[in-house]
N, C-alpha and C. Protein backbone atom coordinates (compact mmCIF):
# COMPACT_ATOMS: atom_id res chain seq x y z
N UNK A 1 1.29 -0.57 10.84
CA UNK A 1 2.06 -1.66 11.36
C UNK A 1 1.11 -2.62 12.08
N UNK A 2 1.57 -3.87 12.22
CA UNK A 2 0.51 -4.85 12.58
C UNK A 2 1.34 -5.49 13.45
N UNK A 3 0.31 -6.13 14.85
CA UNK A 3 1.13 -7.20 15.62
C UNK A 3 1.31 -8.59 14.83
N UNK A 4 2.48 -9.13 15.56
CA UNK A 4 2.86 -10.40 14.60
C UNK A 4 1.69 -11.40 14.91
N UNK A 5 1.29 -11.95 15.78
CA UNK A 5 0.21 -12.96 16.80
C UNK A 5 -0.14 -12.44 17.91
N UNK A 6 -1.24 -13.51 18.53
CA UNK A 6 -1.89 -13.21 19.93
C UNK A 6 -0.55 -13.16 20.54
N UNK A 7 0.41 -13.76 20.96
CA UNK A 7 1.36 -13.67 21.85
C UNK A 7 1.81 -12.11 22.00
N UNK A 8 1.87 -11.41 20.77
CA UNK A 8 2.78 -9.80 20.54
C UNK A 8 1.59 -9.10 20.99
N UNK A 9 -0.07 -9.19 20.97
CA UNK A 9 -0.86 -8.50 21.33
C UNK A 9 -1.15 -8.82 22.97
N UNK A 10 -0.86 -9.90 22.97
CA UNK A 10 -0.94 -10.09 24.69
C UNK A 10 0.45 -9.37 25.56
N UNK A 11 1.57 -9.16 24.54
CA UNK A 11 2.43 -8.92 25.16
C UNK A 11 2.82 -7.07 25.37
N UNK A 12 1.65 -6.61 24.01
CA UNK A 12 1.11 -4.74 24.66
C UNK A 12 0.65 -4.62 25.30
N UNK A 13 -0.86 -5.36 25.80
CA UNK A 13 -1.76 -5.39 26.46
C UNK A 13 -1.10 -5.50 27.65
N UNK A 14 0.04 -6.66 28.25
CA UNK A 14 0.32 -6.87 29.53
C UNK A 14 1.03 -5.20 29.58
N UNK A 15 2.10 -4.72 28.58
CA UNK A 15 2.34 -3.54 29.10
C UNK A 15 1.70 -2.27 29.11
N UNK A 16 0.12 -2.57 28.73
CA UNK A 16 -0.33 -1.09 29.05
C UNK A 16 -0.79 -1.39 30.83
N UNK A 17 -1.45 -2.87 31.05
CA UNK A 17 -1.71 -2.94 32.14
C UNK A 17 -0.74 -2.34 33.02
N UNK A 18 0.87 -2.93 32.86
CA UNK A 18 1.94 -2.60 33.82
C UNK A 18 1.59 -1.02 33.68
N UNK A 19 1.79 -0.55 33.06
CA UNK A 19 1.72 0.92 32.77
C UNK A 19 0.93 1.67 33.96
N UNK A 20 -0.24 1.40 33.66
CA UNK A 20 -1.32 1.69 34.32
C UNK A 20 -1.46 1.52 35.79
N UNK A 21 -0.77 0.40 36.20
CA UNK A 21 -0.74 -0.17 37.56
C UNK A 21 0.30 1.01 38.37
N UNK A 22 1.78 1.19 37.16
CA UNK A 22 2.45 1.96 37.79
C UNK A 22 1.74 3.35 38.22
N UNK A 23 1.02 3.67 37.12
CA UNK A 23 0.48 5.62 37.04
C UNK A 23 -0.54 5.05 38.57
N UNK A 24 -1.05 4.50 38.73
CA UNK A 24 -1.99 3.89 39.26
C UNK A 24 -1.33 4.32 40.65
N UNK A 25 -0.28 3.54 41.18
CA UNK A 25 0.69 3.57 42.29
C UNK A 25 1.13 5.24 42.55
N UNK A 26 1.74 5.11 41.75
CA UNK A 26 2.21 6.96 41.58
C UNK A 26 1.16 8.04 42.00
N UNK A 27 0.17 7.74 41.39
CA UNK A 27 -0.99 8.80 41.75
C UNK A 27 -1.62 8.68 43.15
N UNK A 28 -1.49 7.21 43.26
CA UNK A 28 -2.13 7.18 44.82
C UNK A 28 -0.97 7.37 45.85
N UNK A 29 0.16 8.07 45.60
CA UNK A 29 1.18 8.28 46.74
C UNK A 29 0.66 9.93 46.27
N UNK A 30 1.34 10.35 45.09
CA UNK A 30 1.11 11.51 45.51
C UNK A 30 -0.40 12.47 45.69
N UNK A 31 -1.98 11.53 45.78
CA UNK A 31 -2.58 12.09 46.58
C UNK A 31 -2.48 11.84 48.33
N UNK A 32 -1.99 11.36 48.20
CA UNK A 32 -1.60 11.99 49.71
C UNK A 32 -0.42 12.72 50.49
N UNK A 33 0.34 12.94 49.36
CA UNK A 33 1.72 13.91 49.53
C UNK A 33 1.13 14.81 48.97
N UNK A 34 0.33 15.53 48.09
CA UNK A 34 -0.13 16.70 47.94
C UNK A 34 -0.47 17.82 48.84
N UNK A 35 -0.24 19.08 48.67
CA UNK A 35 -0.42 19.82 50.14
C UNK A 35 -1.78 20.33 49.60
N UNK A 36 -2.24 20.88 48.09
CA UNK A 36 -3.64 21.58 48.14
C UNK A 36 -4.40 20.00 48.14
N UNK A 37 -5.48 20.74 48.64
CA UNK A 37 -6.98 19.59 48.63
C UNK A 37 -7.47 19.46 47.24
N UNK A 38 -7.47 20.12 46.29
CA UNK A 38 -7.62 19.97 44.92
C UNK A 38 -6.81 19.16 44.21
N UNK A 39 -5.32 19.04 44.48
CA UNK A 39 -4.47 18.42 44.05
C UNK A 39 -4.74 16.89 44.40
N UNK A 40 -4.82 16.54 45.57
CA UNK A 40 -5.07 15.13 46.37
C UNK A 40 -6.21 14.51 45.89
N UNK A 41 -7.55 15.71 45.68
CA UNK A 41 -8.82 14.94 45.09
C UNK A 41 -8.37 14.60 43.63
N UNK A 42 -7.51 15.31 42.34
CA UNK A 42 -7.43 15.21 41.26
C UNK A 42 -6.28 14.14 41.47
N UNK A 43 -5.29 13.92 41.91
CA UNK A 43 -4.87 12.54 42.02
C UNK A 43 -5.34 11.54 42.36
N UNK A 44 -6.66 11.53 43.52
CA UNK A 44 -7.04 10.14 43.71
C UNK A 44 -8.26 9.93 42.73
N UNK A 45 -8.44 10.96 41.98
CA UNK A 45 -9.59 10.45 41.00
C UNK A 45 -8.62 9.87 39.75
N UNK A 46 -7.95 10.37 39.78
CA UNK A 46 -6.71 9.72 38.40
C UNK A 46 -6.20 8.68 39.03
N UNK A 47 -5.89 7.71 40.05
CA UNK A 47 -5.41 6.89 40.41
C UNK A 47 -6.68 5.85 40.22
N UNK A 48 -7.87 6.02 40.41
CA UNK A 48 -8.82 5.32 40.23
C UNK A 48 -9.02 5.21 38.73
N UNK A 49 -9.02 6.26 38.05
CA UNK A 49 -8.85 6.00 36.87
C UNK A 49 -8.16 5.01 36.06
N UNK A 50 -6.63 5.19 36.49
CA UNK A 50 -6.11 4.01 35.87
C UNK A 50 -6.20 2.88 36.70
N UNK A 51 -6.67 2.64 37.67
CA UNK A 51 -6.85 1.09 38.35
C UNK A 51 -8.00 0.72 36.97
N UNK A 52 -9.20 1.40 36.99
CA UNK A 52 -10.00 0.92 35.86
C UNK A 52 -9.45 0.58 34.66
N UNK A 53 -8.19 1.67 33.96
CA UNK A 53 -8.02 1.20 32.85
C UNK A 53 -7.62 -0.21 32.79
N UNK A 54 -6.70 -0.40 34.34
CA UNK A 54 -5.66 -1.41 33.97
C UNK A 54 -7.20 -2.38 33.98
N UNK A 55 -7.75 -2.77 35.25
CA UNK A 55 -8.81 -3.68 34.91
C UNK A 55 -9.51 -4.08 33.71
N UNK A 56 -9.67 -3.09 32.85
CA UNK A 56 -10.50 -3.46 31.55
C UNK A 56 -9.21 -4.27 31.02
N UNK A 57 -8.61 -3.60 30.91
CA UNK A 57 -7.14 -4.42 30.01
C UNK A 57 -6.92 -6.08 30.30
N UNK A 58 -6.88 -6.14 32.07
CA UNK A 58 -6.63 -7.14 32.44
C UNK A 58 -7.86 -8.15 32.08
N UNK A 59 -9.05 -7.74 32.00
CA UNK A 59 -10.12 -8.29 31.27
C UNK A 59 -9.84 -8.61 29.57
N UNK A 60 -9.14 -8.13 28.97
CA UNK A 60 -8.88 -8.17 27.61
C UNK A 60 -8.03 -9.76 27.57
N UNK A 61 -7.00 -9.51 28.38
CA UNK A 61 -5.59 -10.62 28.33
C UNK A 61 -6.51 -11.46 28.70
N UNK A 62 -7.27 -11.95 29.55
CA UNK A 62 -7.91 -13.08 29.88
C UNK A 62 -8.73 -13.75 28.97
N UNK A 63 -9.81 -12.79 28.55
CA UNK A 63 -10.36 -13.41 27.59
C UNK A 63 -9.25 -13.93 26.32
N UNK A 64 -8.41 -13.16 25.88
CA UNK A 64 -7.61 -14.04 24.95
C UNK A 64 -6.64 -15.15 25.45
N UNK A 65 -6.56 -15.53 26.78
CA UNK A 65 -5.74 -16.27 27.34
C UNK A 65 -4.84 -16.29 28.07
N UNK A 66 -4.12 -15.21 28.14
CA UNK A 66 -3.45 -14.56 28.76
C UNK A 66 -3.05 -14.25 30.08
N UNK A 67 -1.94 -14.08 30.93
CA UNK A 67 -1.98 -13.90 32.45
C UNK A 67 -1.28 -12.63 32.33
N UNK A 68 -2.40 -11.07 32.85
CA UNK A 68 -1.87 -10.03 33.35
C UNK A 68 -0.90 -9.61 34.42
N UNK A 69 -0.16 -9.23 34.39
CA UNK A 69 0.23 -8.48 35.25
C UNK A 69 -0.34 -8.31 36.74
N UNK A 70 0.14 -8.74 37.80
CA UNK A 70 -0.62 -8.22 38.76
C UNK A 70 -0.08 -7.05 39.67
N UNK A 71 1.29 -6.46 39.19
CA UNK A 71 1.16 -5.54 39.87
C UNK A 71 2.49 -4.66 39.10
N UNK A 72 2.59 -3.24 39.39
CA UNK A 72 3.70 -2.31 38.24
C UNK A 72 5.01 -2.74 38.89
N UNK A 73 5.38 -2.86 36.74
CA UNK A 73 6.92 -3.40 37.23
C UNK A 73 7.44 -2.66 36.01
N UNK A 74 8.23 -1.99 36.58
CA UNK A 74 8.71 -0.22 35.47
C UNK A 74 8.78 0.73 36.44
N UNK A 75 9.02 1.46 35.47
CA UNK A 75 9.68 2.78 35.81
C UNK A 75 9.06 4.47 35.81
N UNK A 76 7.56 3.98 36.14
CA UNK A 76 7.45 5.61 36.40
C UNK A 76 7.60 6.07 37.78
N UNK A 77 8.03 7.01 38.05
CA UNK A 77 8.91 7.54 39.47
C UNK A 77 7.79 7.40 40.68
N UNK A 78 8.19 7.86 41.49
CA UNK A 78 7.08 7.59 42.90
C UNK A 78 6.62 8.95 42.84
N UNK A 79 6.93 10.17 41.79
CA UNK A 79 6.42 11.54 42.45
C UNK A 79 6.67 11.76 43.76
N UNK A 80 7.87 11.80 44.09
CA UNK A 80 8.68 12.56 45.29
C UNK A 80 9.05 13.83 45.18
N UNK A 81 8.32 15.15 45.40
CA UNK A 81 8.25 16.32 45.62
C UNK A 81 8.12 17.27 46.29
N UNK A 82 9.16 18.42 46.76
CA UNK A 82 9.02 19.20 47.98
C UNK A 82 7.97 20.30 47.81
N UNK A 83 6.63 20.20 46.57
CA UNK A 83 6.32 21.24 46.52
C UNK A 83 5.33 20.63 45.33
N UNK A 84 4.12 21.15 45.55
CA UNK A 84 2.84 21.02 44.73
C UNK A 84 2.80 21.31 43.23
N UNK A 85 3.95 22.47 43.05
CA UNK A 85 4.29 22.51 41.54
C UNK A 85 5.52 21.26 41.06
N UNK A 86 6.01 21.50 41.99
CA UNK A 86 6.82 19.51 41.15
C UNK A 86 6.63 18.50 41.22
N UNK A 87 6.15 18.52 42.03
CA UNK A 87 4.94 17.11 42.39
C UNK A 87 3.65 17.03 40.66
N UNK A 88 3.02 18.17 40.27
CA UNK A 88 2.94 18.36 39.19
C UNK A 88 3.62 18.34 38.08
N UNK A 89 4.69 18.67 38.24
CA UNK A 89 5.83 18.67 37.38
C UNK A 89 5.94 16.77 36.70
N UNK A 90 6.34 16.71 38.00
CA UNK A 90 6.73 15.05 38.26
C UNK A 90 5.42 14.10 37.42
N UNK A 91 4.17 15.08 38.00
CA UNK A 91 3.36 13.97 37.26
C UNK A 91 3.03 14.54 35.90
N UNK A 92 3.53 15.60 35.62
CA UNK A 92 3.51 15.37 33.75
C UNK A 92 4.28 14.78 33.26
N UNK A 93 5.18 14.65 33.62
CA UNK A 93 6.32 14.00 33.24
C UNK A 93 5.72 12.27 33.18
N UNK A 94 5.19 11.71 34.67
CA UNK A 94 4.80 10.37 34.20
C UNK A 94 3.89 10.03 33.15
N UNK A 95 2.68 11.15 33.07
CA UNK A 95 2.21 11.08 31.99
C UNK A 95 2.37 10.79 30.55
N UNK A 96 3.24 11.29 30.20
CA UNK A 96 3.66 11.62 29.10
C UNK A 96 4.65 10.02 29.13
N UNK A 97 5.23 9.30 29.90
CA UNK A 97 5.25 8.47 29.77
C UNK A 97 4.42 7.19 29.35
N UNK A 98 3.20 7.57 30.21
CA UNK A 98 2.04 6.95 30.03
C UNK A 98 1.07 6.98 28.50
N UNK A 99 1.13 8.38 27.99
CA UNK A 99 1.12 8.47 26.91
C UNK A 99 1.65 7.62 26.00
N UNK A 100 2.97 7.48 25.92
CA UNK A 100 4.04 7.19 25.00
C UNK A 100 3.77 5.73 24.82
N UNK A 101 3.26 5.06 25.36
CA UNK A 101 3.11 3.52 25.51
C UNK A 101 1.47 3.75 24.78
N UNK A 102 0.78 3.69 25.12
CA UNK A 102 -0.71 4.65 24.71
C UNK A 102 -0.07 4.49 22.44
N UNK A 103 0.56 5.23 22.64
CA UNK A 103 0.78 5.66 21.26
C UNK A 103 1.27 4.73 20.72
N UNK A 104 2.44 3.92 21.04
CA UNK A 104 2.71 2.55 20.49
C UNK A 104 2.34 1.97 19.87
N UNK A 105 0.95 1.74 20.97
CA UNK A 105 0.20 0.30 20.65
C UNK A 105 -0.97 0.93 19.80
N UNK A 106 -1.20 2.31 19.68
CA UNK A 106 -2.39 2.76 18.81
C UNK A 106 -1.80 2.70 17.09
N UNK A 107 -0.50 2.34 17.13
CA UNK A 107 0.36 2.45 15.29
C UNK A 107 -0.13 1.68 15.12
N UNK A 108 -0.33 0.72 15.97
CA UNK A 108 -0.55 -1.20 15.36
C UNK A 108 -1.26 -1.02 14.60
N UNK A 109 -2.46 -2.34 13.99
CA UNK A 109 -3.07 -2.80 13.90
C UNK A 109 -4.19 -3.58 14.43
N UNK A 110 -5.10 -2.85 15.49
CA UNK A 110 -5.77 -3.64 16.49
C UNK A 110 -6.87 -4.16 16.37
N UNK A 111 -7.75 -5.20 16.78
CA UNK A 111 -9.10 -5.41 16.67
C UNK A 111 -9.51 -4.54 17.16
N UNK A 112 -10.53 -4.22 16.02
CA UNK A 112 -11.51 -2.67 16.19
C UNK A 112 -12.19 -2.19 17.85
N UNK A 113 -12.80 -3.31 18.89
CA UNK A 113 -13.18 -3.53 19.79
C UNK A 113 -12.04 -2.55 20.67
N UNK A 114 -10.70 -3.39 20.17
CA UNK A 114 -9.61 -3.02 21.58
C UNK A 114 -9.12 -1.85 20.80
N UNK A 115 -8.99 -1.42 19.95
CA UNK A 115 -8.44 -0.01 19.47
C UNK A 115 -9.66 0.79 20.20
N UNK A 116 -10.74 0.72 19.95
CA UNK A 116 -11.61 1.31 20.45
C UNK A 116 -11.39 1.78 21.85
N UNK A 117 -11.11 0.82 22.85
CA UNK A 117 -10.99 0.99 23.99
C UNK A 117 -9.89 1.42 24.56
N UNK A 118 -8.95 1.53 23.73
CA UNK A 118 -7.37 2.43 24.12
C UNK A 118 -7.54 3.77 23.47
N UNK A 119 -8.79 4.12 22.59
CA UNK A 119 -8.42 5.46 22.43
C UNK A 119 -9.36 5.97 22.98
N UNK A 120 -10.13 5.81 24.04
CA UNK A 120 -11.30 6.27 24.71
C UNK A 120 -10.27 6.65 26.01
N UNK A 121 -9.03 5.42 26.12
CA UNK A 121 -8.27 5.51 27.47
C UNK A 121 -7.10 6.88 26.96
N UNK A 122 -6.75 6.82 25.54
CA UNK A 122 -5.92 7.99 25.13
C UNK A 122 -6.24 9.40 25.33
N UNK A 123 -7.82 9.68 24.46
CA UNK A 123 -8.36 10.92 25.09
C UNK A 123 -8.50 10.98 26.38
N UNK A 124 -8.29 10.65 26.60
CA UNK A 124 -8.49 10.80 28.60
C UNK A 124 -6.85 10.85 29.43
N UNK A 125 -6.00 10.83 28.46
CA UNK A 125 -4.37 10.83 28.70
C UNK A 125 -4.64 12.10 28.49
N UNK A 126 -5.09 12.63 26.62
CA UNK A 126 -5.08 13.92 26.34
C UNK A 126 -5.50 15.05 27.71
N UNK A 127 -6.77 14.77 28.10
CA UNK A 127 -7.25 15.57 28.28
C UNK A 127 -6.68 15.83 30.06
N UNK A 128 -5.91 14.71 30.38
CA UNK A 128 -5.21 14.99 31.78
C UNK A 128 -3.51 15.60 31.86
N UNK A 129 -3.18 15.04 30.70
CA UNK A 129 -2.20 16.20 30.51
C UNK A 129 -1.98 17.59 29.89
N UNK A 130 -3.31 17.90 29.40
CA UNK A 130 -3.84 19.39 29.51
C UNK A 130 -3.90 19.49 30.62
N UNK A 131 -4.73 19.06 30.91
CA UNK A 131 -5.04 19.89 32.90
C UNK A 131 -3.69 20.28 33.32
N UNK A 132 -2.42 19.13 33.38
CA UNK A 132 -1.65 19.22 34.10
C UNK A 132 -0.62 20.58 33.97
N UNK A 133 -0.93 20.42 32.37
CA UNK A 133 0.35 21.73 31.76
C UNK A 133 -0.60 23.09 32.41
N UNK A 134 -1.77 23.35 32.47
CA UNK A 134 -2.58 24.35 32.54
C UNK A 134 -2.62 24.78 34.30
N UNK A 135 -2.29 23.57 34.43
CA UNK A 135 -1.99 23.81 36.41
C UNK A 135 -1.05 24.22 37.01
N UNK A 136 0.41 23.90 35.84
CA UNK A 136 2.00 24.43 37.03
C UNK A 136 1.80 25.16 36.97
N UNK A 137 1.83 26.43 36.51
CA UNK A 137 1.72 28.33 36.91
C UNK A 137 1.26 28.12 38.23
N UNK A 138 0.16 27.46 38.51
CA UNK A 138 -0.81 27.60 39.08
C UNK A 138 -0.65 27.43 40.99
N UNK A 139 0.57 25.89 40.25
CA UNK A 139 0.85 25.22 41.82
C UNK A 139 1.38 26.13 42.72
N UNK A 140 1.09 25.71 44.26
CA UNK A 140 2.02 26.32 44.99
C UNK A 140 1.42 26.85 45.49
C-alpha cells in the first residue's frame, strides 16, 4: 500500500510523533510512580527514548514542510497503578499501542531513508515489549 502525497506522509509522520510524545509522557510519570529502582531507571530510559524518536520524526516533517506536533494529543493512559506489576501491565498495554501505529505506517510505501528509520524505531518497540512481557511474573 502506498501513501497518496506529501500531505498523507506528513500526516503519519505527525502521528507517530503524537505517539511518541504520548509514550514519552506516560513513561516519564510512571518513572517516578514506580516503587522498584529498576523499574524507574527502565522507564526513564524509555521516556528518553521516545523523546528522541519523536525528535528525529519531528526533524523528518520539517524538512518536508511540515508543522509537528508539539505536544501528545491521544490516548495512551497516564499508567496509573497501585502496584509495580500493573503499572507494567499498563505499560504493555501502551506499548502495544505504540506498536500498532509503528505497523501502519511500515504497510505503506515509504522513502527508503524514512522506512529505514521507523524500523530501527520498531525493533526497539520489539525488543521493549519483550522485556516488558518477561518482567510481570517478576513485578512486585
Amino acid at each position: 500500500m502506498a501513501y497518496n502525497d506529501d500531505k498523507s506522509l506528513l500526516s503519519i509522520l505527525q502521528d507517530l510523533v503524537s505517539v511518541n510524545l504520548c509514550s514519552h509522557k506516560a513513561y516519564t510519570h510512571a518513572a517516578v510512580i514506580a516503587r522498584a529502582g529498576y523499574l524507574r531507571a527502565m522507564f526513564d530510559d524509555l521516556a528518553k527514548q521516545r523523546r528522541e524518536f519523536a525528535e528525529e520524526l519531528t526533524d523528518e516533517i520539517r524538512q518536508r514542510g511540515g508543522e509537528p506536533p508539539s505536544e501528545c494529543e491521544g490516548g495512551l493512559n497516564g499508567l496509573q497503578a497501585g502496584s509495580d506489576r500493573e503499572l507494567l501491565t499498563l505499560a504493555a498495554d501502551n506499548e502495544a499501542e505504540v506498536f500498532r501505529h509503528y505497523q501502519e505506517a511500515l504497510v505503506l510505501d515509504l522513502p527508503l531513508g524514512l522506512r529505514a528509520q521507523l524500523q530501527l524505531h520498531f525493533l526497539d518497540l520489539l525488543e521493549t515489549s519483550s522485556r516488558f512481557h518477561s518482567m510481570a511474573p517478576c513485578a512486585d
